[in-house]
N, C-alpha and C. Protein backbone atom coordinates (compact mmCIF):
# COMPACT_ATOMS: atom_id res chain seq x y z
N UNK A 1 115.63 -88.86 57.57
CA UNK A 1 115.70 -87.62 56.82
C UNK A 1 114.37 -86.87 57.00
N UNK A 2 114.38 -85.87 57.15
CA UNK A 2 113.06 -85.25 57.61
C UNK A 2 112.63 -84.64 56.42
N UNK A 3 111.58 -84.64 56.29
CA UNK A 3 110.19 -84.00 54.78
C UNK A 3 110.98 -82.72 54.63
N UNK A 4 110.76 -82.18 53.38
CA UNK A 4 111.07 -81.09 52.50
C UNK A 4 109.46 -80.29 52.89
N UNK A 5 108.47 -80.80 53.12
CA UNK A 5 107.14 -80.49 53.06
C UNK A 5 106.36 -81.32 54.19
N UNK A 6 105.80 -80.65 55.28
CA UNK A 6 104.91 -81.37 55.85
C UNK A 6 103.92 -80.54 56.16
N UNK A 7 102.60 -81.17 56.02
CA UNK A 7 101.14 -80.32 56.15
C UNK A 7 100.46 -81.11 56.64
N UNK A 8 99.93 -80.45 58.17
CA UNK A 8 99.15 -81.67 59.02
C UNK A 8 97.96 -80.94 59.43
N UNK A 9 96.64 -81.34 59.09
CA UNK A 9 95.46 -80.63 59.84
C UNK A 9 95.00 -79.80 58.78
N UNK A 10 95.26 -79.25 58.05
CA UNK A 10 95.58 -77.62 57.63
C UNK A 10 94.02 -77.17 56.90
N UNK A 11 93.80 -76.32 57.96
CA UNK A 11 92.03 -76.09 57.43
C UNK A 11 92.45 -74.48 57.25
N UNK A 12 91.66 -73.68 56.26
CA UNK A 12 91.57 -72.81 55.69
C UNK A 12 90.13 -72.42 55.23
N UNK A 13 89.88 -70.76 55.94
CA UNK A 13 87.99 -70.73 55.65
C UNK A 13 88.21 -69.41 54.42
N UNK A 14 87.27 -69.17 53.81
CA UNK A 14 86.89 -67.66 53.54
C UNK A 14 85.60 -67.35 53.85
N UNK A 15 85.54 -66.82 54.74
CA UNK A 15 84.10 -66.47 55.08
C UNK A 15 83.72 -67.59 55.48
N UNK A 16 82.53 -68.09 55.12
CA UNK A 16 81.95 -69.33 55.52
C UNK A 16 82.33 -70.46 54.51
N UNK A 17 82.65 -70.27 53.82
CA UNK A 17 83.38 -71.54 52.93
C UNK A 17 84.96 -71.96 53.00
N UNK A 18 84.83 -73.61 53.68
CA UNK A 18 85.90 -73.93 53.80
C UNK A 18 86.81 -74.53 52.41
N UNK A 19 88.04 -73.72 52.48
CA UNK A 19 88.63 -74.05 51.30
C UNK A 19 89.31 -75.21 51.57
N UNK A 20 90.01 -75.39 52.74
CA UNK A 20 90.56 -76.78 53.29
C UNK A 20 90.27 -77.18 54.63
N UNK A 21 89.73 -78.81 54.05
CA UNK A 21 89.22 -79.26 55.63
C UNK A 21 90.09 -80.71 56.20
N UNK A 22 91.17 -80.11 57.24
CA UNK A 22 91.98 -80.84 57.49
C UNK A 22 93.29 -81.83 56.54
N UNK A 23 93.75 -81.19 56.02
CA UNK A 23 94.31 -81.58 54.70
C UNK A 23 95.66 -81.68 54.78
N UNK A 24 96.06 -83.07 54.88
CA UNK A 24 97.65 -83.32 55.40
C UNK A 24 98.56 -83.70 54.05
N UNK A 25 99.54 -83.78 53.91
CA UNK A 25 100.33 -84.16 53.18
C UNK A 25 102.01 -83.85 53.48
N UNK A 26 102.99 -85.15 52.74
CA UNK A 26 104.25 -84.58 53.07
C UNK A 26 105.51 -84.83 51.82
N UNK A 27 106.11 -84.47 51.72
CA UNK A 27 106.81 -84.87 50.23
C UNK A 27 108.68 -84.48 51.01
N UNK A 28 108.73 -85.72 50.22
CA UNK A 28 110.34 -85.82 51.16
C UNK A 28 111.43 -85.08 50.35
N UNK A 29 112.77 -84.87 50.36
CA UNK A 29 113.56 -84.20 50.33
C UNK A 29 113.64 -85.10 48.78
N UNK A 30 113.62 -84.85 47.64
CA UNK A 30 113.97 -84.86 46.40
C UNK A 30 113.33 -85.72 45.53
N UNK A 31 112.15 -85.33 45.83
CA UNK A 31 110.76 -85.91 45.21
C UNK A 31 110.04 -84.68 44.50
N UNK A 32 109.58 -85.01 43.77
CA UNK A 32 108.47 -83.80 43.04
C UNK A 32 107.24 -84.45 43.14
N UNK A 33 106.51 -83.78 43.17
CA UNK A 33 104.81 -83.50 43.55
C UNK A 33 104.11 -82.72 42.42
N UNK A 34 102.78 -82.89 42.35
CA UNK A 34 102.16 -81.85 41.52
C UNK A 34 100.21 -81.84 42.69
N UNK A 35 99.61 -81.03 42.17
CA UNK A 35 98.28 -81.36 42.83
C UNK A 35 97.66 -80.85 41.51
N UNK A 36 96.42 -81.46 41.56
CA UNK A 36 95.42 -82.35 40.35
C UNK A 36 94.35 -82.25 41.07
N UNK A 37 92.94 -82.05 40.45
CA UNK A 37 91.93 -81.65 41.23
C UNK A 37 90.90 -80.66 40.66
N UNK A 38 89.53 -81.10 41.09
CA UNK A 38 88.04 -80.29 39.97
C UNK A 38 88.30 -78.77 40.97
N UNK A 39 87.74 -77.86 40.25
CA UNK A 39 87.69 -76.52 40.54
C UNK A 39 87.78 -76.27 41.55
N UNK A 40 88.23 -75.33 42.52
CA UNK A 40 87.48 -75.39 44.08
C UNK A 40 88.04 -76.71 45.16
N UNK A 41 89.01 -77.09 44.54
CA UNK A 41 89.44 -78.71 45.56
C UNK A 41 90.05 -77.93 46.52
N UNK A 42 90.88 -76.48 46.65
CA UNK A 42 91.93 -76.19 47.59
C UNK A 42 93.25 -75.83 47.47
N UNK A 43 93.71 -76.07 46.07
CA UNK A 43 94.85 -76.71 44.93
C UNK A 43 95.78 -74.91 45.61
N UNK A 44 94.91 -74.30 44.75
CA UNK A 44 95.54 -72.84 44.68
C UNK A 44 96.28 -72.07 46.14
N UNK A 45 94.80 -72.51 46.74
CA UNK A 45 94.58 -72.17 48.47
C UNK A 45 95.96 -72.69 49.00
N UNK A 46 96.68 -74.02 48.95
CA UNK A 46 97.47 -74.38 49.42
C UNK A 46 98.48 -74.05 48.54
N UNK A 47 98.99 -74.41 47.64
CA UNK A 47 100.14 -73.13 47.59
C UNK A 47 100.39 -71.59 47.71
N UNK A 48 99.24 -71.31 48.02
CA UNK A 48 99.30 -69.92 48.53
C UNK A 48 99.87 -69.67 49.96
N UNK A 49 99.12 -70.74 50.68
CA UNK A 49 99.86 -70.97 52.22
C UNK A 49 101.47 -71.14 51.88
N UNK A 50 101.70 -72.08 51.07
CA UNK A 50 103.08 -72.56 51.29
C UNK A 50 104.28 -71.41 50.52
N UNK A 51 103.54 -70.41 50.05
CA UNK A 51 104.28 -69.35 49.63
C UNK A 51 104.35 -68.35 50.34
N UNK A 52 103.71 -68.42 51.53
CA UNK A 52 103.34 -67.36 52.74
C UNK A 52 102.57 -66.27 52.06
N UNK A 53 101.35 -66.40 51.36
CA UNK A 53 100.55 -65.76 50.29
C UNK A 53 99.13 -65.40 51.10
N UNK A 54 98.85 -66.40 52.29
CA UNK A 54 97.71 -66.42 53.02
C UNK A 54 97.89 -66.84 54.32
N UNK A 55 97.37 -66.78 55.29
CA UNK A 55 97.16 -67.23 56.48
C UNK A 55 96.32 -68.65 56.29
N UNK A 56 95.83 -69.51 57.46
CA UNK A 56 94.75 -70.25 57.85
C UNK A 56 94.80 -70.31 59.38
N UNK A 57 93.54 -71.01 59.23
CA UNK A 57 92.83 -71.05 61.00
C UNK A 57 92.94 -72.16 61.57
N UNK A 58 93.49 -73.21 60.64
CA UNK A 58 93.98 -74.35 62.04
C UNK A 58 95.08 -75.28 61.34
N UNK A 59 95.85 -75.95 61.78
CA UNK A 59 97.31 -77.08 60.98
C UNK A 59 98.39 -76.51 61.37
N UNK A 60 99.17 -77.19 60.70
CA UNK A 60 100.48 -77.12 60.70
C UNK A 60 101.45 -77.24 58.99
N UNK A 61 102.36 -76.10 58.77
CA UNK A 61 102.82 -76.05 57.83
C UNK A 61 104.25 -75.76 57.59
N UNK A 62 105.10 -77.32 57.90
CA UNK A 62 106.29 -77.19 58.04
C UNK A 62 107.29 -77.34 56.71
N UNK A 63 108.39 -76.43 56.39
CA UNK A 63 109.20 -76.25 54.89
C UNK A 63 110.71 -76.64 55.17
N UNK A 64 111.22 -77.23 55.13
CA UNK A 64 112.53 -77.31 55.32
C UNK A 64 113.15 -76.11 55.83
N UNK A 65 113.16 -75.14 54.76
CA UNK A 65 113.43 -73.77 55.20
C UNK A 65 112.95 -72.75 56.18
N UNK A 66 111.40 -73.33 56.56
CA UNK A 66 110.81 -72.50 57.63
C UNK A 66 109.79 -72.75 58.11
N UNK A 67 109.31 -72.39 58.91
CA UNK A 67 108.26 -73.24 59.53
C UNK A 67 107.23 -71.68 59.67
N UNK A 68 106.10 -72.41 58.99
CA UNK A 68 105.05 -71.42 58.87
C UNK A 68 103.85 -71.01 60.11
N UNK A 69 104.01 -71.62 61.30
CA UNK A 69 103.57 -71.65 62.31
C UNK A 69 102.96 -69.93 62.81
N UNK A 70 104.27 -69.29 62.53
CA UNK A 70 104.35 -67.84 63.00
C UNK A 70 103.02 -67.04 62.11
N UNK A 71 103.21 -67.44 60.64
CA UNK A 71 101.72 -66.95 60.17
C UNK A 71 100.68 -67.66 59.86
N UNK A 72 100.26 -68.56 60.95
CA UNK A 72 98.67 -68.47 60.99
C UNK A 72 97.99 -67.63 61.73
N UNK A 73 96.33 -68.20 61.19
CA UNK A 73 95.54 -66.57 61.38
C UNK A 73 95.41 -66.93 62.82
N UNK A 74 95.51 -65.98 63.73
CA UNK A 74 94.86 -66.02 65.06
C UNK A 74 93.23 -66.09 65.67
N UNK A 75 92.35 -66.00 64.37
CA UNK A 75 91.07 -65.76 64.59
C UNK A 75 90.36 -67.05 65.17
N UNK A 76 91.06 -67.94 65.21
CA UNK A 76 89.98 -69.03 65.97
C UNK A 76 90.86 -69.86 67.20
């Protein structure tokens, strides 16, 4: 059965601060998840990706429904 959620690599900058550095995870088809984490962990950053809310500069961010490939940022 293939993941509901897969995130492989997935680095994300602003400016010079990296919000995610290489940050994988995968959650299978009828599981719930939550993310937990001190200020600044990335938390927000990544569901923003997974809502198509932001771009990033390097990973992979695959949804059952779609594969987010098409919007990452091209800058690096």
């Amino acid at each position: 059965m293939e993941p509901a959620i897969s995130i492989r690599g997935l680095t994300k900058f602003y400016g010079d601060l990296r919000a995610l550095d290489n940050f994988s995870m995968e959650v299978r088809q009828g599981e719930f998840f939550g993310f937990l984490g001190p200020n600044g962990a990335g938390k927000t950053t990544t569901i923003n990706i997974l809502a198509g809310l932001t771009t990033y500069e390097d990973g992979e961010v695959y949804e059952s429904s779609c594969n987010h490939k098409a919007r990452q940022s091209r800058s690096n």
